[in-house]
Protein backbone atom coordinates (compact mmCIF):
# COMPACT_ATOMS: atom_id res chain seq x y z
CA UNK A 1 -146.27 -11.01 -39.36
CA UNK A 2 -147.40 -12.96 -42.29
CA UNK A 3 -146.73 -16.51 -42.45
CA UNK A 4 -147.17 -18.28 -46.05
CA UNK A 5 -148.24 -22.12 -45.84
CA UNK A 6 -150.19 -22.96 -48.41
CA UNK A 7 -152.94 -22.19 -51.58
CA UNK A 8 -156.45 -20.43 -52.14
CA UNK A 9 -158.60 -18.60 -49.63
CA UNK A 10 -161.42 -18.02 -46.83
CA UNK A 11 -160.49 -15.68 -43.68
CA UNK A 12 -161.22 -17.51 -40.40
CA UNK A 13 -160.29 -15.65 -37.12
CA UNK A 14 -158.51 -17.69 -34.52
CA UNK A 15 -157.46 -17.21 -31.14
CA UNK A 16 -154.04 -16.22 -32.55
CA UNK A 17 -154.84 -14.35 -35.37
CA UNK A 18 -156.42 -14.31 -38.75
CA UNK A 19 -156.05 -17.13 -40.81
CA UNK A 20 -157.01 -17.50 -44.93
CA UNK A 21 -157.13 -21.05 -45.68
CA UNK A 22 -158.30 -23.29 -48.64
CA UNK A 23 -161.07 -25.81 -48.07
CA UNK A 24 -159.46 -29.23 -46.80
CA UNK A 25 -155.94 -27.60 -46.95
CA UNK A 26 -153.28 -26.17 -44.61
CA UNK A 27 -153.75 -22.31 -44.04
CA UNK A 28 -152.35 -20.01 -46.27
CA UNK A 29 -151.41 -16.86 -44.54
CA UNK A 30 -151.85 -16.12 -40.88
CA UNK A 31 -152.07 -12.85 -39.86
CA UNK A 32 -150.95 -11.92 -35.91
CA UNK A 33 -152.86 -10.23 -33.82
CA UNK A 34 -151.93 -6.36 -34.13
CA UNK A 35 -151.39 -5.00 -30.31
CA UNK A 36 -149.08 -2.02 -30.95
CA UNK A 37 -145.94 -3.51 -29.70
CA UNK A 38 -144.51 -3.34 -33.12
CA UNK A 39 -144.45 -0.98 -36.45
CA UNK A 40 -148.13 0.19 -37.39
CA UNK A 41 -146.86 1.20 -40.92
CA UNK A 42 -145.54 -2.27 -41.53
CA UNK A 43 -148.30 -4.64 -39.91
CA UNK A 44 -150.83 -2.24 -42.30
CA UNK A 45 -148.45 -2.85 -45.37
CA UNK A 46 -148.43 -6.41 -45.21
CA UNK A 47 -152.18 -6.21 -44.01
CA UNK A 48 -153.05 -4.44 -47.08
CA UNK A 49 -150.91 -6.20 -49.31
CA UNK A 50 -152.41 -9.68 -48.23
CA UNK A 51 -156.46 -7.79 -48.87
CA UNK A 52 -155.33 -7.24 -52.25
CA UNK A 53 -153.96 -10.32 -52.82
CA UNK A 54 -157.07 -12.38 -51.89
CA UNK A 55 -158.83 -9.73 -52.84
CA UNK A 56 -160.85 -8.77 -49.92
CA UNK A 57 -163.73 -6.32 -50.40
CA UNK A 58 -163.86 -3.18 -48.22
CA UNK A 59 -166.33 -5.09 -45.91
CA UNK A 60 -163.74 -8.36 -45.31
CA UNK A 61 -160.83 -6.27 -44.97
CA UNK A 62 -162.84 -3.69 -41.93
CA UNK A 63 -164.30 -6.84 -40.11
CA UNK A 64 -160.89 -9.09 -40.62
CA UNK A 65 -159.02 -5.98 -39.33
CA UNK A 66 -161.09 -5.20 -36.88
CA UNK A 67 -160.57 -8.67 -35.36
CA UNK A 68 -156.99 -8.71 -35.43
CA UNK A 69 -156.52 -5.96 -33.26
CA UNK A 70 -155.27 -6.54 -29.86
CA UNK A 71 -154.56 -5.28 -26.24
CA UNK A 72 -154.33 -1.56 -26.45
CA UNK A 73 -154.47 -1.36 -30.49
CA UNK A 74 -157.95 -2.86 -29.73
């Protein structure tokens, strides 16, 4: 799930799940944690569609993935 709180961007991983946020602002988006309890096609929709948006490169987007996946998804 993607939650939408405020403006620009930097991807931090936290405990619960990827978070872009702006310098000296609240976060932006937060992206869960990905354990394969739920739909694969739409946690890698929204994934993708949030990468383009902040426009990841192909290095964020493997690393920031990478660290939001969970429990057997992991």
């Amino acid at each position: 799930m993607v939650d939408v709180l405020a403006s620009a961007s930097e991807p931090q991983v936290q405990a619960s799940g990827i978070v872009a946020e702006s310098k000296g602002q609240q976060p932006l988006f937060k992206i869960d944690k990905y354990d394969g309890s739920t739909s694969l096609e739409t946690y890698l929709l929204q994934f993708k569609q949030l990468a383009a948006y902040l426009q990841w490169t192909e290095r964020d987007t493997f690393y920031i993935m990478s660290a939001s996946l969970a429990g057997p998804a992991a």
